[in-house]
N, C-alpha and C. Protein backbone atom coordinates (compact mmCIF):
# COMPACT_ATOMS: atom_id res chain seq x y z
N UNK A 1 -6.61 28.25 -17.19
CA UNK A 1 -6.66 26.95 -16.53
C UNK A 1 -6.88 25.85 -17.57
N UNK A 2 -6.23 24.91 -17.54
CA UNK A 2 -6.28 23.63 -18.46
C UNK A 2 -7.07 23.00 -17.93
N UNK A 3 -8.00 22.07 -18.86
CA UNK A 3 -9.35 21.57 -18.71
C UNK A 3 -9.08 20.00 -18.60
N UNK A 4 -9.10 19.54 -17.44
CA UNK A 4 -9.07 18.17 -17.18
C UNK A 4 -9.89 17.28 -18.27
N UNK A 5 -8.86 15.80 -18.69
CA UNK A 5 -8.80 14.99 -19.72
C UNK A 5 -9.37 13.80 -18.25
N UNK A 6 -10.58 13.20 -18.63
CA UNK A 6 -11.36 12.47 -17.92
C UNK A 6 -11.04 11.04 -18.08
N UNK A 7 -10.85 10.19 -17.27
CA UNK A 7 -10.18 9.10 -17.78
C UNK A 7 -10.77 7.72 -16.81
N UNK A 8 -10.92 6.79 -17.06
CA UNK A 8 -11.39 5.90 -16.31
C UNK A 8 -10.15 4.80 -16.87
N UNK A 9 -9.74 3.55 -15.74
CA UNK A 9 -9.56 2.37 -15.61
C UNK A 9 -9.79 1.08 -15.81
N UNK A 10 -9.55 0.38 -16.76
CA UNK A 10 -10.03 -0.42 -17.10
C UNK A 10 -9.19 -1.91 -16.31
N UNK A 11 -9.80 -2.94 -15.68
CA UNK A 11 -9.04 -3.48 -14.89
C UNK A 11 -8.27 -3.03 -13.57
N UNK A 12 -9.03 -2.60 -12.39
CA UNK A 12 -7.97 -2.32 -11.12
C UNK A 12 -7.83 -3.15 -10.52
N UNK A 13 -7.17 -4.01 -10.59
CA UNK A 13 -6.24 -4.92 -10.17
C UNK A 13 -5.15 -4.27 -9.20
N UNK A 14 -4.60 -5.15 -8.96
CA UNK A 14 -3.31 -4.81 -8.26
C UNK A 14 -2.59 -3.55 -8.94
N UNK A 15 -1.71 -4.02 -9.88
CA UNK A 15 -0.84 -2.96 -10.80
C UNK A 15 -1.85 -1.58 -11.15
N UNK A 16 -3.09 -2.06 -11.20
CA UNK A 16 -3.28 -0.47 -11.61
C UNK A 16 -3.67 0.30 -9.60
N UNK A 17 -4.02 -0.39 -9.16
CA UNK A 17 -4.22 0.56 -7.35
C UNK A 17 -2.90 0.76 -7.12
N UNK A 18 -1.80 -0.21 -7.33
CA UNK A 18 -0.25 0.95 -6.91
C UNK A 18 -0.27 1.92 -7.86
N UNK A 19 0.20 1.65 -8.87
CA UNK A 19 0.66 2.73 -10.45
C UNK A 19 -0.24 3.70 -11.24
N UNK A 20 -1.34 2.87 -11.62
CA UNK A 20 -2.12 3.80 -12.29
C UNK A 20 -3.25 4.50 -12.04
N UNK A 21 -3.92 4.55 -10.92
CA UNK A 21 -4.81 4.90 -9.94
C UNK A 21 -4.10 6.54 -9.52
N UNK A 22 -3.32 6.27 -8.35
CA UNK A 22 -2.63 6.67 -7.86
C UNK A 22 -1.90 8.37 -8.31
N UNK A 23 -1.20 7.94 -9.89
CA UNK A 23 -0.64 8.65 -10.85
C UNK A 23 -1.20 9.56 -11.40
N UNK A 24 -2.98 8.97 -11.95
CA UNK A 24 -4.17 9.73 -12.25
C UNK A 24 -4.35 10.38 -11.16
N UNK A 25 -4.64 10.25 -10.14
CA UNK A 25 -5.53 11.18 -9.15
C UNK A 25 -4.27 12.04 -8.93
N UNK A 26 -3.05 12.15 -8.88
CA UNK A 26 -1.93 13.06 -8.72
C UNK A 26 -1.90 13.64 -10.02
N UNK A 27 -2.11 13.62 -10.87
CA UNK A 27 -1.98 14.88 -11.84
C UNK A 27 -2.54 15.99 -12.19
N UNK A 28 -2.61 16.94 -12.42
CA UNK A 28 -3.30 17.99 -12.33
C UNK A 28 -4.06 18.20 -13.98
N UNK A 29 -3.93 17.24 -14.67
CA UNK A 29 -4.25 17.45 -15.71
C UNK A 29 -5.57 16.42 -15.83
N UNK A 30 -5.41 15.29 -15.00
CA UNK A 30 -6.50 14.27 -15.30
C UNK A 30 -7.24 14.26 -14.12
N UNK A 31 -8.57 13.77 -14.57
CA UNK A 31 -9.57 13.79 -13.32
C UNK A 31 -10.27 12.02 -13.63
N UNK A 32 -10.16 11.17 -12.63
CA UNK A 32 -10.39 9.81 -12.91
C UNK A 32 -11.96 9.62 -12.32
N UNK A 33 -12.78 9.24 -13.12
CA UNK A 33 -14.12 9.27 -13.60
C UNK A 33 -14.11 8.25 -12.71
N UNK A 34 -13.67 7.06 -13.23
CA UNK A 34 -14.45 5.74 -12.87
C UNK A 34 -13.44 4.40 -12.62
N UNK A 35 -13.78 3.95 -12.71
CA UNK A 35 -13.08 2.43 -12.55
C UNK A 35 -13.59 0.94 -12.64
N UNK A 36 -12.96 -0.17 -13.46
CA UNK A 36 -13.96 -1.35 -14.04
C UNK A 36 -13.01 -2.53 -12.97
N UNK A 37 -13.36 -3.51 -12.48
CA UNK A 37 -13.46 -4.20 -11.87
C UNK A 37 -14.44 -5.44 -12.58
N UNK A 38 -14.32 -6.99 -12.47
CA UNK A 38 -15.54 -7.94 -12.91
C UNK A 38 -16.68 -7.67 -11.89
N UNK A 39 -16.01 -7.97 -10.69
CA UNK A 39 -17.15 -8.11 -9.23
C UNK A 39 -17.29 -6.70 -8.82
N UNK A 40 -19.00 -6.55 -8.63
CA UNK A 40 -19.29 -5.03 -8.19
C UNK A 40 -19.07 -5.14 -6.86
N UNK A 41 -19.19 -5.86 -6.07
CA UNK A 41 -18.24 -5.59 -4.75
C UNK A 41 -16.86 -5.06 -4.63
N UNK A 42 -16.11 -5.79 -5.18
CA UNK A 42 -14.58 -5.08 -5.38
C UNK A 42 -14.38 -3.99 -6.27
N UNK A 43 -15.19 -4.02 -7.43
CA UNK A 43 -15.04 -2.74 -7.53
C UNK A 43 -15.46 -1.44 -7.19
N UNK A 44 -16.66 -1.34 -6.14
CA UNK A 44 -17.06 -0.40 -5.46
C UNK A 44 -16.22 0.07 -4.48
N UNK A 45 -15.21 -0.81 -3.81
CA UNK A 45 -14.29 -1.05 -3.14
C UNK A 45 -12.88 -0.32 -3.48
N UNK A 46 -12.63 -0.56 -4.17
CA UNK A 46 -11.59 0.14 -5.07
C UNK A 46 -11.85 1.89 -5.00
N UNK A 47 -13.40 1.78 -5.66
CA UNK A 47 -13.74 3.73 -6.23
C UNK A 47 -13.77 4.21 -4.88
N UNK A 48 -14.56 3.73 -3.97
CA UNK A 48 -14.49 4.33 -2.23
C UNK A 48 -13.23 4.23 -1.78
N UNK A 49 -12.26 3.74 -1.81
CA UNK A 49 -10.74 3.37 -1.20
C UNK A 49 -10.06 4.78 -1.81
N UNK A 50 -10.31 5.32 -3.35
CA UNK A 50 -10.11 6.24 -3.73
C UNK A 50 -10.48 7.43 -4.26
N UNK A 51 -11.84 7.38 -4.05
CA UNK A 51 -12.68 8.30 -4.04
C UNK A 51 -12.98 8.62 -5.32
N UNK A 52 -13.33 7.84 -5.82
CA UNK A 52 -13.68 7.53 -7.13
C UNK A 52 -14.97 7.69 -7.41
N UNK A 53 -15.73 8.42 -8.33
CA UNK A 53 -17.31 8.56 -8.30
C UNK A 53 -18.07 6.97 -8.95
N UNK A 54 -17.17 6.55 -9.83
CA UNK A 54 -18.27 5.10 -10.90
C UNK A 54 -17.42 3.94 -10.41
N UNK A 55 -17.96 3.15 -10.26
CA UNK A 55 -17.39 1.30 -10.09
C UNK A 55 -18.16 0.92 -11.51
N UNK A 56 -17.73 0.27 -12.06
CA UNK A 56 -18.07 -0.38 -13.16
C UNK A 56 -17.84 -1.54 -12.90
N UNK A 57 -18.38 -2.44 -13.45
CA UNK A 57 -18.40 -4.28 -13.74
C UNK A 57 -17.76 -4.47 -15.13
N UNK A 58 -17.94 -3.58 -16.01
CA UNK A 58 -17.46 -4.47 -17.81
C UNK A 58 -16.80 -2.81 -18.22
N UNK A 59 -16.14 -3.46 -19.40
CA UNK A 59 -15.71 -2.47 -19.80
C UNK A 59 -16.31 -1.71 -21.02
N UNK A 60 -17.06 -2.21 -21.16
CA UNK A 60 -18.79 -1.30 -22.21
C UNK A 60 -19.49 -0.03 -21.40
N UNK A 61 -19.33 -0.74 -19.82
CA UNK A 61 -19.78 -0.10 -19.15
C UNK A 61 -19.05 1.44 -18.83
N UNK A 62 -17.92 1.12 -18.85
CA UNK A 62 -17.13 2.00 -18.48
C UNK A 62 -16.65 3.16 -19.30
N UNK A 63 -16.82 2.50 -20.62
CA UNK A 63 -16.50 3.38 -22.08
C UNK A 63 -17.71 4.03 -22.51
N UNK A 64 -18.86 3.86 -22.03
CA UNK A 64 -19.90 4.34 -21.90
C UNK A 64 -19.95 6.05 -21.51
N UNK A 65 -19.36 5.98 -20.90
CA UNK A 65 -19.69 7.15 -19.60
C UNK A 65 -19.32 8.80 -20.37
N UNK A 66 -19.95 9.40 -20.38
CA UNK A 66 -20.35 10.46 -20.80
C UNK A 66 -19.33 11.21 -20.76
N UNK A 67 -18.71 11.60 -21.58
CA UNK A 67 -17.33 12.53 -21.66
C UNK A 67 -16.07 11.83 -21.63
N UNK A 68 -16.30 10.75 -21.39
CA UNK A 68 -14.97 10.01 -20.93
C UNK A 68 -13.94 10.31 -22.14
N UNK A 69 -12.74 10.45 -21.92
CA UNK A 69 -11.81 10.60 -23.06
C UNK A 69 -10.18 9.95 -23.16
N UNK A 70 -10.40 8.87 -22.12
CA UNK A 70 -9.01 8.65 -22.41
C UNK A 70 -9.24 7.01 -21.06
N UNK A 71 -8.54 5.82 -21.38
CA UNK A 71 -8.51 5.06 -20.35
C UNK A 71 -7.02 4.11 -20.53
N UNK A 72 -7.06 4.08 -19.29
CA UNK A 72 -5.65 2.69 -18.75
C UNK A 72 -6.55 1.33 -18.87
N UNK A 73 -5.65 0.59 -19.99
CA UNK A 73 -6.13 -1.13 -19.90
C UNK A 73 -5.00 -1.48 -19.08
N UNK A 74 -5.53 -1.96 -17.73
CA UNK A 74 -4.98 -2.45 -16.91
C UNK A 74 -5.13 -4.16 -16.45
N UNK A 75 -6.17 -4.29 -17.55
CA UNK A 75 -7.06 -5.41 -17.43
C UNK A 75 -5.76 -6.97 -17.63
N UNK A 76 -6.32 -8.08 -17.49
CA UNK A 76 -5.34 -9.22 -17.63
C UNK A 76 -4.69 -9.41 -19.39
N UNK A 77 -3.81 -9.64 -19.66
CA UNK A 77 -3.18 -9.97 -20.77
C UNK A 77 -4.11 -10.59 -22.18
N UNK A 78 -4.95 -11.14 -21.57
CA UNK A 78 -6.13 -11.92 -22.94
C UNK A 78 -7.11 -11.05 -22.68
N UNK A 79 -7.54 -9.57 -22.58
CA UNK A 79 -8.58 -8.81 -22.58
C UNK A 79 -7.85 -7.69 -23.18
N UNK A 80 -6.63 -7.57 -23.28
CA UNK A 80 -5.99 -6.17 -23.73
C UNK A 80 -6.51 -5.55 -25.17
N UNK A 81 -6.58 -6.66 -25.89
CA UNK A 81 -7.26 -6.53 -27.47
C UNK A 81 -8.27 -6.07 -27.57
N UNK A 82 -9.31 -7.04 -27.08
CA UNK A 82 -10.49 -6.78 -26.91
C UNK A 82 -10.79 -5.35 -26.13
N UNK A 83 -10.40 -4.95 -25.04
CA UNK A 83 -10.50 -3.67 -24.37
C UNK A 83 -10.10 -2.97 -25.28
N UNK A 84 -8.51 -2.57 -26.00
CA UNK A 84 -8.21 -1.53 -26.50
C UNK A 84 -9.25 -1.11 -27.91
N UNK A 85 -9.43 -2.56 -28.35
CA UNK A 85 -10.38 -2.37 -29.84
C UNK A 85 -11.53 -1.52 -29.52
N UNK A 86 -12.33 -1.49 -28.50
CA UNK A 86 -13.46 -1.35 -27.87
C UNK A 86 -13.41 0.42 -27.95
N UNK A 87 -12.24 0.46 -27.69
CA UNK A 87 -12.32 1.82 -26.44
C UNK A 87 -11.65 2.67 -27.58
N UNK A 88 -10.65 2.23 -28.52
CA UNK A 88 -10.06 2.96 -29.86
C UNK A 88 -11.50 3.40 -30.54
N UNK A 89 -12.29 2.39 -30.86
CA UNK A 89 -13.38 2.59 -31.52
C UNK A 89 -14.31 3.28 -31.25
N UNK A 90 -14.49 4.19 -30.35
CA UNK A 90 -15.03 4.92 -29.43
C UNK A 90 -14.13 6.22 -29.84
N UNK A 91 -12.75 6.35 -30.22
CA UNK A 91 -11.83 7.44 -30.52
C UNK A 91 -11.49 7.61 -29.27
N UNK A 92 -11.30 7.03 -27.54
CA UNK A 92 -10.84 7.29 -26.78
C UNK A 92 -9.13 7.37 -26.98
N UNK A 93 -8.41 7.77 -26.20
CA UNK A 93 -6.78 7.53 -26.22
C UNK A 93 -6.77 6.84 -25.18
N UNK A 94 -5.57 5.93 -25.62
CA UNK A 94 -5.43 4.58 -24.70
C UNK A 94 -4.16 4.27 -24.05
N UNK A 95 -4.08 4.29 -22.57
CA UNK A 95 -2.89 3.75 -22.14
C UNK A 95 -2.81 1.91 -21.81
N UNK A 96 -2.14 1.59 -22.91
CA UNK A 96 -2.47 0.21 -22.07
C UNK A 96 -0.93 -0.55 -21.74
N UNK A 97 -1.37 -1.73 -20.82
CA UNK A 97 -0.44 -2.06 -19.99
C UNK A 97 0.48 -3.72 -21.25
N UNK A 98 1.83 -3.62 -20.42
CA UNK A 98 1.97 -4.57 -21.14
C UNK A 98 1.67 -6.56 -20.61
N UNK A 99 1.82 -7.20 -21.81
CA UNK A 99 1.77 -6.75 -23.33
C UNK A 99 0.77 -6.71 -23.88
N UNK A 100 0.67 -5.63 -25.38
CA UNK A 100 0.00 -5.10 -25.85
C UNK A 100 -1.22 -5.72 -26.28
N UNK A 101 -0.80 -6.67 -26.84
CA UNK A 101 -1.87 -7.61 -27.44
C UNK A 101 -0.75 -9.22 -27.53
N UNK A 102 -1.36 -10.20 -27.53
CA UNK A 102 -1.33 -11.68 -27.77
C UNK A 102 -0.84 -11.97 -29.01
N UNK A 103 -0.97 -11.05 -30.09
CA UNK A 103 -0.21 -11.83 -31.45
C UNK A 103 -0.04 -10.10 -32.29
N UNK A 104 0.90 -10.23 -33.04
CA UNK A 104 1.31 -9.22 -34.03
C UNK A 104 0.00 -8.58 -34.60
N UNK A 105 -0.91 -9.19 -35.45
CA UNK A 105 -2.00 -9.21 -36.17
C UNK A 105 -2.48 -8.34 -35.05
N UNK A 106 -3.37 -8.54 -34.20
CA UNK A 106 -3.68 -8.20 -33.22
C UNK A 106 -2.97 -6.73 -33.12
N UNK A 107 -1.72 -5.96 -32.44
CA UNK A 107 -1.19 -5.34 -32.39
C UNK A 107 -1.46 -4.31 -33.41
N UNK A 108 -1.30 -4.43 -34.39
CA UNK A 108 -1.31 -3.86 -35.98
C UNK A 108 -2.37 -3.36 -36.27
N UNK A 109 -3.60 -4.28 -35.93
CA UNK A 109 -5.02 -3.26 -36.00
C UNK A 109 -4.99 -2.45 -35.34
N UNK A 110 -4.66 -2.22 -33.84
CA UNK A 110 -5.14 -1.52 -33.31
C UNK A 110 -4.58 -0.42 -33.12
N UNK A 111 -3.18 -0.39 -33.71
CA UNK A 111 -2.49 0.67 -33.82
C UNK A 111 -3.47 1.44 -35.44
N UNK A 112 -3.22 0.72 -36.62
CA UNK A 112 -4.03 1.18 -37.09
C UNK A 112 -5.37 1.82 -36.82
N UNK A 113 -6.03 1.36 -35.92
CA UNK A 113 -7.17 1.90 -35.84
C UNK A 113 -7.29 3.55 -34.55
N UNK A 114 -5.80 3.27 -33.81
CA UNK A 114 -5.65 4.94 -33.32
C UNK A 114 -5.40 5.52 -34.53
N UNK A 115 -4.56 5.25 -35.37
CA UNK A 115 -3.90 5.91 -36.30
C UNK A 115 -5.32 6.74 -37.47
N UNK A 116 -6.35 5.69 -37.69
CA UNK A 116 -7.95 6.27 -38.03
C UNK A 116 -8.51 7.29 -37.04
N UNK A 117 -8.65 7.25 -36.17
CA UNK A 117 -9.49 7.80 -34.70
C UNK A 117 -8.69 9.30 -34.33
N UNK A 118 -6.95 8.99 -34.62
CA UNK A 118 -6.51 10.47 -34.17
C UNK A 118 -6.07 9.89 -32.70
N UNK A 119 -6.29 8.96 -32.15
CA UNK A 119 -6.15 9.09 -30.84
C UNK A 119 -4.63 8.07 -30.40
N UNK A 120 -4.47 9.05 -29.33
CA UNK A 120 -2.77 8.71 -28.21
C UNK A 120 -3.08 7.33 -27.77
N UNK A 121 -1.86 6.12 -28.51
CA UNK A 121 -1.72 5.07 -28.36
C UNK A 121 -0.21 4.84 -27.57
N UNK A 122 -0.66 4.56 -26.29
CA UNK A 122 0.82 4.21 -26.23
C UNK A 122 0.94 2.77 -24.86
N UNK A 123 2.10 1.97 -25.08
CA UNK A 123 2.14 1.39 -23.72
C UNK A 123 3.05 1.66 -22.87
N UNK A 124 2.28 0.96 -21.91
CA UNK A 124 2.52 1.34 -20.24
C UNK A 124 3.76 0.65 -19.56
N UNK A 125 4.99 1.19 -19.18
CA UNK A 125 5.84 0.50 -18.63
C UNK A 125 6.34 1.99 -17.48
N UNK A 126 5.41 1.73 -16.61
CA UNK A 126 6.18 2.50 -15.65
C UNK A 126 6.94 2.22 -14.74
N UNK A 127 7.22 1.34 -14.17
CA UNK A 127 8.06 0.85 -13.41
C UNK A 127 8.90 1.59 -12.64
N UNK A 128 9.56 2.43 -13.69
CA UNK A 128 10.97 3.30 -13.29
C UNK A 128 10.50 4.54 -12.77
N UNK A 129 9.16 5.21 -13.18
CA UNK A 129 8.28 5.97 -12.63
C UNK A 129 7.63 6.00 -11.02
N UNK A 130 7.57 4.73 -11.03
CA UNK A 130 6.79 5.14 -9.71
C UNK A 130 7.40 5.10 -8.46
């Protein structure tokens, strides 16, 4: 039996409760920990809607979590950096949504810095997927 890759959400927003929510809890390989939201109302909302064990408020919070090994930045377009830097640096693997980051510079570290860590960098265009 293959050992579920634990993964939490960063940003459930819209796009990630259709696509990336959804996708996670259907795979047999991932088991979705948690989920970050700003407001702990909505995001408690979200983890109960899907049976989700953690609501998180920040995404410190969320990268926190004990075993965690892998997350979707689903978060708004000017947090993507900041989230992915966060969560690379941690050695998590990162799915994040597009676009990647706000400027080239930007981009370049953080690929560099999976490229340090070992860890699965890739972005998110599922569209045709779901």
């Amino acid at each position: 039996m293959t050992k579920k890759i634990k993964c939490g959400v960063i940003g459930a927003g819209w796009w990630a409760t259709f696509a990336h929510i959804p996708a996670l809890l259907g795979h047999p390989n991932a088991e979705l920990v948690a989920i970050q939201k700003r407001n702990r109302r909505d995001a408690q909302k979200v983890a109960d809607d899907f049976g989700i064990p953690i609501a998180c408020t920040s995404a410190s919070e969320l990268l926190s979590i004990n075993g965690l090994q892998a997350v979707v930045i689903s978060s708004t377009p000017n947090l993507h950096y900041a989230h992915a830097l966060e969560a690379l640096a941690l050695g998590k693997h990162v799915l994040i949504e597009k676009p990647m980051t706000l400027t080239t510079a930007e981009a370049v570290e953080l690929v560099e810095m999976a490229r340090r860590h070992g860890s699965q960098f890739l972005i998110s265009c599922p569209w045709h997927y779901t």
